[in-house]
C-alpha atoms as a PDB file:
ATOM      1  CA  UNK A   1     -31.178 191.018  89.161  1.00  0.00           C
ATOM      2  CA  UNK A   2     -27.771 189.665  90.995  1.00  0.00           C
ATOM      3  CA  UNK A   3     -25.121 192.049  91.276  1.00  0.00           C
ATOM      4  CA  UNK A   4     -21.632 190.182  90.645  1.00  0.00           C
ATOM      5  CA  UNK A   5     -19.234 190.325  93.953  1.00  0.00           C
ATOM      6  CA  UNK A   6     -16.704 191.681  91.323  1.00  0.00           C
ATOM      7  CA  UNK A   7     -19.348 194.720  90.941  1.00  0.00           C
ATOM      8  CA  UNK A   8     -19.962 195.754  94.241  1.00  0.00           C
ATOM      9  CA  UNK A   9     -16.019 195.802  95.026  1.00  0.00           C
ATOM     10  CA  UNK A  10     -15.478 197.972  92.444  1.00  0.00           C
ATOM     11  CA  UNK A  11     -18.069 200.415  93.404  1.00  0.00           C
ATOM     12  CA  UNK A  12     -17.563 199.954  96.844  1.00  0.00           C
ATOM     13  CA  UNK A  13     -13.351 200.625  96.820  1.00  0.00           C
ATOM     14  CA  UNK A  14     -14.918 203.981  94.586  1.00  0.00           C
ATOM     15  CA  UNK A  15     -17.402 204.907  97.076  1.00  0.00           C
ATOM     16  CA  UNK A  16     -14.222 204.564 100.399  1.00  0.00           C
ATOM     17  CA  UNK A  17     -11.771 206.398  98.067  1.00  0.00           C
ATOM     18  CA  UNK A  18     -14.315 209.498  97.949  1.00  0.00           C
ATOM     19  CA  UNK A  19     -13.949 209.715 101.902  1.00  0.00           C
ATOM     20  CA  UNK A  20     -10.449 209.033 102.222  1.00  0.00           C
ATOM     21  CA  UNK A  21      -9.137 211.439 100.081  1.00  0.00           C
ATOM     22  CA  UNK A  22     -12.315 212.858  98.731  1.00  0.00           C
ATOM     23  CA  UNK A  23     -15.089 215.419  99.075  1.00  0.00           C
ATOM     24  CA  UNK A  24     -15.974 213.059 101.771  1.00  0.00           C
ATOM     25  CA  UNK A  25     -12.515 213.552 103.167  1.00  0.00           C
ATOM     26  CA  UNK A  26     -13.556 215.805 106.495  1.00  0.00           C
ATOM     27  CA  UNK A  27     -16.666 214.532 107.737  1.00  0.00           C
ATOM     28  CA  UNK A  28     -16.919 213.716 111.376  1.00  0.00           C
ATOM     29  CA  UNK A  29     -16.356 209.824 112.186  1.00  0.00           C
ATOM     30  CA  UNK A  30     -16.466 207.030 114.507  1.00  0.00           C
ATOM     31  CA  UNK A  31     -13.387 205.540 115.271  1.00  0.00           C
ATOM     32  CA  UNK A  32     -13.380 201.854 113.877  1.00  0.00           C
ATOM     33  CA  UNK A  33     -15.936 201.996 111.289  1.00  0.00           C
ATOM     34  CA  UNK A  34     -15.467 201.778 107.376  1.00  0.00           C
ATOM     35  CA  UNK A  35     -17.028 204.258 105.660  1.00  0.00           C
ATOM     36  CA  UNK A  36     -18.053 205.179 102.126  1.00  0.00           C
ATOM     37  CA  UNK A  37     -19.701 207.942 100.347  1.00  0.00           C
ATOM     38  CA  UNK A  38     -20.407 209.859  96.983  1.00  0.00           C
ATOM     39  CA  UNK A  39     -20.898 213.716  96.427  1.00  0.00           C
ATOM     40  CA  UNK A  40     -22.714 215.586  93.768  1.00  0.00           C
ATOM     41  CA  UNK A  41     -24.481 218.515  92.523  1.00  0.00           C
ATOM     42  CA  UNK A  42     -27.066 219.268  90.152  1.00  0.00           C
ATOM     43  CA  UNK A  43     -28.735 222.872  88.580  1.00  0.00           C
ATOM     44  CA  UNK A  44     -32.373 222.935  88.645  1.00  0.00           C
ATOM     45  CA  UNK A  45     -34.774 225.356  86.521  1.00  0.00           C
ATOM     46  CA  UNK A  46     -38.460 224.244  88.097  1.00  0.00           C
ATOM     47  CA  UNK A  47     -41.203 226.514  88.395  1.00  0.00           C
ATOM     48  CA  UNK A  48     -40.575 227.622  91.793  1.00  0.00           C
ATOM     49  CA  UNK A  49     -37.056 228.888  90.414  1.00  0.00           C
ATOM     50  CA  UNK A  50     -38.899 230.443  87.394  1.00  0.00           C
ATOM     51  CA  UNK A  51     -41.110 232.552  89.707  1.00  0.00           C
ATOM     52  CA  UNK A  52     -38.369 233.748  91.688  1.00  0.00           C
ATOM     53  CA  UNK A  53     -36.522 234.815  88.342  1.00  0.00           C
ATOM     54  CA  UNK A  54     -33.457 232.512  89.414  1.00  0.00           C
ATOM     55  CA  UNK A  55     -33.293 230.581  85.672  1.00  0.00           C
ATOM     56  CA  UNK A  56     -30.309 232.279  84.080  1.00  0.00           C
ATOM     57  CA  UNK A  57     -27.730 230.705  82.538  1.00  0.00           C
ATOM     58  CA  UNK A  58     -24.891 230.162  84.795  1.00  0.00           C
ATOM     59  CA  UNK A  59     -26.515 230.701  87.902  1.00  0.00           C
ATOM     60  CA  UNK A  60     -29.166 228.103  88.096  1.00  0.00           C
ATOM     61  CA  UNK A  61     -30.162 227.330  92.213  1.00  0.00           C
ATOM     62  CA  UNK A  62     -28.006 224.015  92.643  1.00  0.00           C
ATOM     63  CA  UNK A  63     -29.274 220.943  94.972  1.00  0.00           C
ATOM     64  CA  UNK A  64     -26.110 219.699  96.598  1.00  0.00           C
ATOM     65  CA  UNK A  65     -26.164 216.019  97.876  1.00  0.00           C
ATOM     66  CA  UNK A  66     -24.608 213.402 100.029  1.00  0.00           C
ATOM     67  CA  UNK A  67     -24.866 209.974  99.877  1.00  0.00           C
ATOM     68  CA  UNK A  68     -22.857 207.772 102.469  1.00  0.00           C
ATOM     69  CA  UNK A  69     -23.378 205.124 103.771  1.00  0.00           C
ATOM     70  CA  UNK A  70     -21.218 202.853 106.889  1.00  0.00           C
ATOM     71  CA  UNK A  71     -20.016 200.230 107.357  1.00  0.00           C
ATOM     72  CA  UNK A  72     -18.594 200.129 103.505  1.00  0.00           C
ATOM     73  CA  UNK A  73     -18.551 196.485 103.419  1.00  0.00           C
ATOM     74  CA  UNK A  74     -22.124 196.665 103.147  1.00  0.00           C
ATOM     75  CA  UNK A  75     -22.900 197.804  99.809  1.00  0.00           C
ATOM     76  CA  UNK A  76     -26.685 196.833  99.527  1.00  0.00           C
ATOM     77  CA  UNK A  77     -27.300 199.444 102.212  1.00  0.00           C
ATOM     78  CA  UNK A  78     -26.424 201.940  99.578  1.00  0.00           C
ATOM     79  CA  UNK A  79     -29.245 200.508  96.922  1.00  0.00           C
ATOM     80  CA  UNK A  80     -31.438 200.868 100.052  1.00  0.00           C
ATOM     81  CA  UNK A  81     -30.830 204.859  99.753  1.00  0.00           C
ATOM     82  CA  UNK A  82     -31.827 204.872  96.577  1.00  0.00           C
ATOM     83  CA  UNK A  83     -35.281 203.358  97.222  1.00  0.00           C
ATOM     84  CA  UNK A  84     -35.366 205.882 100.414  1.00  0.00           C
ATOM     85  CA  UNK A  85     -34.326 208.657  98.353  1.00  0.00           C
ATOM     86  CA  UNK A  86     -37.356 207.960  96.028  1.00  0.00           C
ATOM     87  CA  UNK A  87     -40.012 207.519  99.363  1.00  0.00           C
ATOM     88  CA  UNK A  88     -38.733 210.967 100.714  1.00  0.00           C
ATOM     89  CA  UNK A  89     -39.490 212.642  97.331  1.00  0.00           C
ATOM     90  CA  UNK A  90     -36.346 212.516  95.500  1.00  0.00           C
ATOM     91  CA  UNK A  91     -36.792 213.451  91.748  1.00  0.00           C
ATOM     92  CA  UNK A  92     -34.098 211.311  90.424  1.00  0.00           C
ATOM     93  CA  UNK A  93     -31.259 208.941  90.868  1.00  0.00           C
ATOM     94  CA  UNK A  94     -27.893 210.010  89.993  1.00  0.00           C
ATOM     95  CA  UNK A  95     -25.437 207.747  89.627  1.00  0.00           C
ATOM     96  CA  UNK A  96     -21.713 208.739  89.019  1.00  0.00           C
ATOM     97  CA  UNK A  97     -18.608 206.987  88.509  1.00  0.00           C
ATOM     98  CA  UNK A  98     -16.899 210.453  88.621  1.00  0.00           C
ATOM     99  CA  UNK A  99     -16.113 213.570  86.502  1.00  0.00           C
ATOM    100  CA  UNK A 100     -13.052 212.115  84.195  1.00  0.00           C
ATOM    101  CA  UNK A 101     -13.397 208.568  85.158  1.00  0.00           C
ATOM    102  CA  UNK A 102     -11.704 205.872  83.230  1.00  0.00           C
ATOM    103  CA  UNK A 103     -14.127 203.176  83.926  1.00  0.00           C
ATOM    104  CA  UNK A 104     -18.952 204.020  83.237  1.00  0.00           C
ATOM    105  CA  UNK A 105     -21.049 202.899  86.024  1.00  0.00           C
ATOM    106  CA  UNK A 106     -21.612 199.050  85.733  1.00  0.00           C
ATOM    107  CA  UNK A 107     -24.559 197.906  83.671  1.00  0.00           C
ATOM    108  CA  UNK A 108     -25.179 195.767  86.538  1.00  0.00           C
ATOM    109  CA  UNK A 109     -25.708 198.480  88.859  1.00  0.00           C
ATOM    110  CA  UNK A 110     -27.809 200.545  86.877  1.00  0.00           C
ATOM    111  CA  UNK A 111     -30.602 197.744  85.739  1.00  0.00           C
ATOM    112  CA  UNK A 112     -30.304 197.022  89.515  1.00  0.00           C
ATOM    113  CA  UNK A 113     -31.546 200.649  90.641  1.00  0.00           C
ATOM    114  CA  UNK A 114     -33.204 201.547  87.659  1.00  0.00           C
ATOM    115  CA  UNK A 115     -35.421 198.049  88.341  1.00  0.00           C
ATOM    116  CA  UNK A 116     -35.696 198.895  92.024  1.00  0.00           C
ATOM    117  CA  UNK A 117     -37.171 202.832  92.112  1.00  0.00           C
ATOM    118  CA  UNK A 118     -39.953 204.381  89.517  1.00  0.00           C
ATOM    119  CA  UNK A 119     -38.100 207.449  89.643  1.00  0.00           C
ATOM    120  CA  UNK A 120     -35.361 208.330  86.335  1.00  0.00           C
ATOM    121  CA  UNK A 121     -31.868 207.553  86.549  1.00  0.00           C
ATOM    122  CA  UNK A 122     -28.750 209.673  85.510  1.00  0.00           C
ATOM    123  CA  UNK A 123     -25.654 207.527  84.716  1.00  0.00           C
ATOM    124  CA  UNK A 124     -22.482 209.564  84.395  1.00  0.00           C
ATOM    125  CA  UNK A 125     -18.912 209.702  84.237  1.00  0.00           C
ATOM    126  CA  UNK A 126     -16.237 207.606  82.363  1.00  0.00           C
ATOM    127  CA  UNK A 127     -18.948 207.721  79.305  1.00  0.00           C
ATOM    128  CA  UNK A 128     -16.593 207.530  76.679  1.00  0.00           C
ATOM    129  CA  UNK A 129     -18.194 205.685  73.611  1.00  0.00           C
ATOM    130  CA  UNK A 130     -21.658 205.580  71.989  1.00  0.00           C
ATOM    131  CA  UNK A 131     -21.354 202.211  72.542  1.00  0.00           C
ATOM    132  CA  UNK A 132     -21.013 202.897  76.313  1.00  0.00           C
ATOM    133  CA  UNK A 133     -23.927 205.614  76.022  1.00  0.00           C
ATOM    134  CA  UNK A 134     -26.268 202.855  74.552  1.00  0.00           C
ATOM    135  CA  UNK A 135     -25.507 200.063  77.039  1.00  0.00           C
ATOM    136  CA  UNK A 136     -26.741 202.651  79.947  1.00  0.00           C
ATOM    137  CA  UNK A 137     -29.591 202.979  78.119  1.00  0.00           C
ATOM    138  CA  UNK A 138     -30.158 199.821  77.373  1.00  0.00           C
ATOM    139  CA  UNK A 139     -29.492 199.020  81.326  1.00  0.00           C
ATOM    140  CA  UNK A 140     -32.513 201.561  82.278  1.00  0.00           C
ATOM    141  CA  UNK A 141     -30.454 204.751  82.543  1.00  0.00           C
ATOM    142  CA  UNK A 142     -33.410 207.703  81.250  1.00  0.00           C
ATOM    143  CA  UNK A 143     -30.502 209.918  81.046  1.00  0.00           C
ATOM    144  CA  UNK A 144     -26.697 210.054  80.412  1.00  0.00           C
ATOM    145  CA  UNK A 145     -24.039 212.461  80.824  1.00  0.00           C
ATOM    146  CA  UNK A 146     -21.427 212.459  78.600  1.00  0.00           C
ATOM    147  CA  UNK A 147     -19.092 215.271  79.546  1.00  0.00           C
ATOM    148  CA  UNK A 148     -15.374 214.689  79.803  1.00  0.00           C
ATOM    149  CA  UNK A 149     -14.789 213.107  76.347  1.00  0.00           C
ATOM    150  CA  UNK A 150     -16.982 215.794  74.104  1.00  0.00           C
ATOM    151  CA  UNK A 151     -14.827 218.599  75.819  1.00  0.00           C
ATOM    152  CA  UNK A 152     -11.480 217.141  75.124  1.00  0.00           C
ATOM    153  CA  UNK A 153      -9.843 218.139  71.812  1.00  0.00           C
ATOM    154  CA  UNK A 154     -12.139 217.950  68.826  1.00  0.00           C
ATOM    155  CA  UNK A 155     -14.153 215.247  70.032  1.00  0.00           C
ATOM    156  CA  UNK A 156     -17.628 217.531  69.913  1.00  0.00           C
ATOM    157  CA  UNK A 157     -17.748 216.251  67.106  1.00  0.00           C
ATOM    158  CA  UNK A 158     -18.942 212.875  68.529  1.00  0.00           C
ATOM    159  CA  UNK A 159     -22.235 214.105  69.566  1.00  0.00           C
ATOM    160  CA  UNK A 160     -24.144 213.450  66.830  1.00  0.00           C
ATOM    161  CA  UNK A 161     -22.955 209.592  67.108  1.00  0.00           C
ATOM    162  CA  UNK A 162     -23.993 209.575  70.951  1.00  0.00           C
ATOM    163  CA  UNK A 163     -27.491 210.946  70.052  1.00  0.00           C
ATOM    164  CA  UNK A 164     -27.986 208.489  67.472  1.00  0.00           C
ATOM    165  CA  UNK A 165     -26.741 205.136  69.838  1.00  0.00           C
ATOM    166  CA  UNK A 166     -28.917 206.095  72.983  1.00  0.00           C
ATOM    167  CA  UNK A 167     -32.524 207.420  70.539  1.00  0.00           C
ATOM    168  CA  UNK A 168     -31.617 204.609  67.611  1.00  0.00           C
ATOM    169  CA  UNK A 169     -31.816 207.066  65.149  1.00  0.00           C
END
């Protein structure tokens, strides 16, 4: 499925803000080229973990990632890491507009990777409605995160409503 132009700018300014001022912000360079990137972490419980006794709560092993990718006026290089994160054995796709972000993911995007790897993807950030939460679904996401918004105040309280939009129940 076509991506709008609209779309990948959005993403793309996103992706070159994280390495201007960003957790990207100190990486080595080469003078002259654009880059662009996205950071993450996620806690893991698997068996190997189990064995080693490292699933308590709070101190979970983490897998920290990277994902860059130059020049950033090439944004279909970054949907080729996805598919090459999936051939080197990648578990999942996670894909972030940021902890606290005022605007989801596109749906555009996420059809577009969920559509081009077999593996499940994570949408997060700037999930602030059920609404939202079901059109990720709906797009292919296997999993949202909805973080930000049920911390704040006394919306907790929304949780039930999320559950119900993204399992139609």
């Amino acid at each position: 499925m076509p991506i709008s132009a609209n779309t990948i700018n959005i993403v793309r300014r996103g992706m070159e803000k994280v390495i201007v001022d960003g957790t990207g912000k100190d990486l080595d360079r080469i003078d002259g080229v654009q880059y662009a990137g996205k950071s993450g972490t996620a806690e893991y419980c698997d068996n190997v973990a189990q064995k080693k006794d490292l699933c308590k709560f709070g101190a979970w092993p983490e897998h920290a990632w990277f994902l860059a990718y130059a020049p950033a006026d090439k944004p279909e290089i970054a949907v080729a890491h996805a598919m090459a994160a999936e051939i080197f054995g990648m578990k999942l796709i996670y894909l972030e507009a940021g902890s606290g972000a005022t605007r989801a993911v596109p749906d555009e995007m996420v059809r577009a990777v969920s559509s081009g790897v077999e593996i499940p993807v994570i949408v997060g950030g700037g999930i602030r409605s059920p609404e939202t939460a079901a059109a990720k679904v709906e797009a292919g996401a296997a999993f949202i995160v909805v973080g930000n918004h049920l911390e704040d105040g006394g919306n907790y309280r929304d949780l039930a409503t999320f559950v119900r939009a993204t399992h139609g129940r």
